[in-house]
C-alpha atoms as a PDB file:
ATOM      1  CA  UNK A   1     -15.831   4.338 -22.182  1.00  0.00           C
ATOM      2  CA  UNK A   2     -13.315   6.275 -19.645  1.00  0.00           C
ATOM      3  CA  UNK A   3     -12.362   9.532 -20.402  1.00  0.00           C
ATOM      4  CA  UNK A   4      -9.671  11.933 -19.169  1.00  0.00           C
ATOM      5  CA  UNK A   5     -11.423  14.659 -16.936  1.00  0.00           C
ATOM      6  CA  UNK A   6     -10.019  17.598 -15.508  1.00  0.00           C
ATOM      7  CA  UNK A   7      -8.981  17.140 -11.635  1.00  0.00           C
ATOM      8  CA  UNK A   8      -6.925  20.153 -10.658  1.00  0.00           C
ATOM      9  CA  UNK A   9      -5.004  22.721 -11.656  1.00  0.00           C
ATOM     10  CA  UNK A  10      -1.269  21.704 -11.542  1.00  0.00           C
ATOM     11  CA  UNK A  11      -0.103  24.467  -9.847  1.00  0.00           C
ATOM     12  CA  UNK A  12      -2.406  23.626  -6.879  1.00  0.00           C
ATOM     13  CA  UNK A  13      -0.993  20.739  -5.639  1.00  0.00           C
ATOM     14  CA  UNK A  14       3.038  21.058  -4.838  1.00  0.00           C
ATOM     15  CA  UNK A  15       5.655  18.160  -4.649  1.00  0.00           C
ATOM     16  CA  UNK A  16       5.065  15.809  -1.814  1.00  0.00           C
ATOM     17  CA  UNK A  17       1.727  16.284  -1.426  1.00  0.00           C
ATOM     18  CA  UNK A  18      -1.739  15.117  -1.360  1.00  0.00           C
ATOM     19  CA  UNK A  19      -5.041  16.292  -2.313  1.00  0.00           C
ATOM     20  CA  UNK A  20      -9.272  14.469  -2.660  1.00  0.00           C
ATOM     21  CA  UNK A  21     -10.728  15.533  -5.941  1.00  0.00           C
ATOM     22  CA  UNK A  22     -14.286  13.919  -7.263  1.00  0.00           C
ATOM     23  CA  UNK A  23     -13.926  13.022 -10.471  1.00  0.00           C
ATOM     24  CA  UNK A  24     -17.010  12.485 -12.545  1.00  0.00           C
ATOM     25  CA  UNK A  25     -18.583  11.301  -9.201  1.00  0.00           C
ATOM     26  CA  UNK A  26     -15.376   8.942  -8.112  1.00  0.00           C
ATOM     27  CA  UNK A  27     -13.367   9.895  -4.955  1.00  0.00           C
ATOM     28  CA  UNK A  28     -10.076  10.436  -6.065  1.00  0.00           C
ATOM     29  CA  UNK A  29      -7.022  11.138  -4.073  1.00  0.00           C
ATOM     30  CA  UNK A  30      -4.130  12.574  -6.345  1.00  0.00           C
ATOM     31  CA  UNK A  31      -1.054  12.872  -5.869  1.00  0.00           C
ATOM     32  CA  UNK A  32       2.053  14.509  -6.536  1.00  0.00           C
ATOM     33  CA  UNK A  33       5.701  12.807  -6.801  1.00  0.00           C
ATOM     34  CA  UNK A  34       8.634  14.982  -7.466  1.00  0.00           C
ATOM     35  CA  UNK A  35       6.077  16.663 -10.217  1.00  0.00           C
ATOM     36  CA  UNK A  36       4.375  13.645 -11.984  1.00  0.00           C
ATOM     37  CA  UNK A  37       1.171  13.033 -10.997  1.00  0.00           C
ATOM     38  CA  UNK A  38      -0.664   9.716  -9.735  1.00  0.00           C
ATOM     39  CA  UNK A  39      -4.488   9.158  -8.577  1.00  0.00           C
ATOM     40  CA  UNK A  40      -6.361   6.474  -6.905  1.00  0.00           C
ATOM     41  CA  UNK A  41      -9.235   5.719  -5.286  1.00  0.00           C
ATOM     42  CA  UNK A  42      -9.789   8.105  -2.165  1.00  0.00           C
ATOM     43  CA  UNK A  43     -10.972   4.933  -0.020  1.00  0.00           C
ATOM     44  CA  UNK A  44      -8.845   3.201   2.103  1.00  0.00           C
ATOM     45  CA  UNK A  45      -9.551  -0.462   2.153  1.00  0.00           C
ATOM     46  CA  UNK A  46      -9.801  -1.237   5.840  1.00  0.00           C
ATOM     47  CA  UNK A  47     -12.001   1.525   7.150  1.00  0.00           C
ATOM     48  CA  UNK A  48     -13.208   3.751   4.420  1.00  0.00           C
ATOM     49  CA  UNK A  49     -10.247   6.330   5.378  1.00  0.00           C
ATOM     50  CA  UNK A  50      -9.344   9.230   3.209  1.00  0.00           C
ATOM     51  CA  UNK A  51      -6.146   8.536   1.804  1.00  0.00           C
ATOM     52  CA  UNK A  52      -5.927  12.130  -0.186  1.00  0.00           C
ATOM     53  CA  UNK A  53      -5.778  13.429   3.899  1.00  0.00           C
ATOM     54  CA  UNK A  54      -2.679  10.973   4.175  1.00  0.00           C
ATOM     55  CA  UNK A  55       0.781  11.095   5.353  1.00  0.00           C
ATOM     56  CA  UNK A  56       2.854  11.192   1.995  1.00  0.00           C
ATOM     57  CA  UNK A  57       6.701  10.167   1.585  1.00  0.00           C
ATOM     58  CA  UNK A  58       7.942   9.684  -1.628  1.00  0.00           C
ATOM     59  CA  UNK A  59       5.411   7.263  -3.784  1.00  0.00           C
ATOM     60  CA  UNK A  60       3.737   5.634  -0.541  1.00  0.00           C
ATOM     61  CA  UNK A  61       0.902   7.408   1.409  1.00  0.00           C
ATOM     62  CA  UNK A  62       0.069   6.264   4.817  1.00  0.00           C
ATOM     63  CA  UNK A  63      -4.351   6.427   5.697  1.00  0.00           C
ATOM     64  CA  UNK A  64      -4.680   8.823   8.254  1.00  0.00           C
ATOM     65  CA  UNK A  65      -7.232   6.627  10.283  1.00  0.00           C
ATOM     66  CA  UNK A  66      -4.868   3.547  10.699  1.00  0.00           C
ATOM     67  CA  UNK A  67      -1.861   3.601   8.840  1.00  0.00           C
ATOM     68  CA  UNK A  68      -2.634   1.740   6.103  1.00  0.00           C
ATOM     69  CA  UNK A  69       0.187   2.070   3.482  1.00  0.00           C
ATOM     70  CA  UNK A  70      -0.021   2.422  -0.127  1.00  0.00           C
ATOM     71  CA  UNK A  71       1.853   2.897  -3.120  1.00  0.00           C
ATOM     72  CA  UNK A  72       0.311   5.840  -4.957  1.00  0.00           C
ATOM     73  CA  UNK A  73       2.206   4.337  -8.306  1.00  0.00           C
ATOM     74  CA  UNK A  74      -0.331   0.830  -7.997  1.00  0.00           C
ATOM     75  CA  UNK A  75      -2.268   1.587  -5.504  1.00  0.00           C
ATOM     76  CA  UNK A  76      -1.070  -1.312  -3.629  1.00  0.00           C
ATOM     77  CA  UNK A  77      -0.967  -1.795  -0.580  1.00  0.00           C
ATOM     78  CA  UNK A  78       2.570  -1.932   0.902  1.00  0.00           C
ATOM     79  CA  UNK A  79       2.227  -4.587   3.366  1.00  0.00           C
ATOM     80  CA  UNK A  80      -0.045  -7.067   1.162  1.00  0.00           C
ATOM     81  CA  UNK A  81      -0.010  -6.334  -2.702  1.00  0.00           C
ATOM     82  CA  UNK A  82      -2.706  -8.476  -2.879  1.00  0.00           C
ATOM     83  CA  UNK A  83      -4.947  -5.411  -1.731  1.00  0.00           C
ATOM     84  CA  UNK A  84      -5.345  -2.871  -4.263  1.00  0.00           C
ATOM     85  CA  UNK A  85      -7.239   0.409  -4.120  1.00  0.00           C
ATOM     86  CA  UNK A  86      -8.115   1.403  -7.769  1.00  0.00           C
ATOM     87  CA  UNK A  87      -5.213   3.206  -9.437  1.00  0.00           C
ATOM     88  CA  UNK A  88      -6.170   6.365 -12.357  1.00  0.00           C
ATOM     89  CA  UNK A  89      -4.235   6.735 -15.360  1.00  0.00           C
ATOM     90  CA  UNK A  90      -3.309  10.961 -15.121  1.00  0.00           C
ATOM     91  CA  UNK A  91      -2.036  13.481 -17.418  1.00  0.00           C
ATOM     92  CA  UNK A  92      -1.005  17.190 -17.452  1.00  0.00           C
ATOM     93  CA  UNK A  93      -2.278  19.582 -20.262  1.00  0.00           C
ATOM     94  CA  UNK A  94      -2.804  22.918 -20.405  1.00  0.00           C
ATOM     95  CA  UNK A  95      -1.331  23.112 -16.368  1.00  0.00           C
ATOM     96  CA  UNK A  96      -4.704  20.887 -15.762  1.00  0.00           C
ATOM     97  CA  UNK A  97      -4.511  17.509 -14.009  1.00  0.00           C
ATOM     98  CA  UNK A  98      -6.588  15.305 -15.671  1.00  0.00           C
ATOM     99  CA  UNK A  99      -7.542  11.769 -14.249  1.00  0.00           C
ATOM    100  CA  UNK A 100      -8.424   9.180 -16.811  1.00  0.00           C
ATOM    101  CA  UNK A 101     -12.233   6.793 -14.972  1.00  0.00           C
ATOM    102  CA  UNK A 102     -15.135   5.590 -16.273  1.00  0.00           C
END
């Protein structure tokens, strides 16, 4: 059953910006848009890059191995929506990110 586990602190990670968490042994990039807070999968589909290294702009991060784009909201990807990372339900309590896998 998936549970909500602590990622981060939410003070940690400012607006417009990008960090890789492991979350009860996932890779988890997390995000954070204009102060809500999205997480997916830390592996880029085409090479394995890390996308929590990646170029952010508003709700799209770009890989910083080939410039793979994807929508942080979906996981997406921007070009083909076809290709998905996995995307992590997230919630703020306590000033803790928490990232809902399993």
């Amino acid at each position: 059953m998936a549970e909500f586990v602590k990622a981060l602190s939410a003070g940690d990670l400012a607006p417009g910006q990008a960090t890789e968490v492991n979350v009860a042994g996932t890779p988890v990039a997390v995000f954070n848009v204009g102060g809500a807070f999205y997480a997916i999968n830390n592996v880029c589909l085409h090479r394995g890059g890390p996308l929590g290294q990646g170029f952010v702009e508003g709700q799209t991060v770009t890989c910083p191995w080939h410039n793979w784009t994807y929508d942080v909201t979906t996981g997406a990807n921007v070009v083909n929506a076809e290709l998905k990372v996995a995307c992590y339900a997230t919630r703020v309590e306590g000033g803790q990110v928490l990232v809902e896998v399993g």
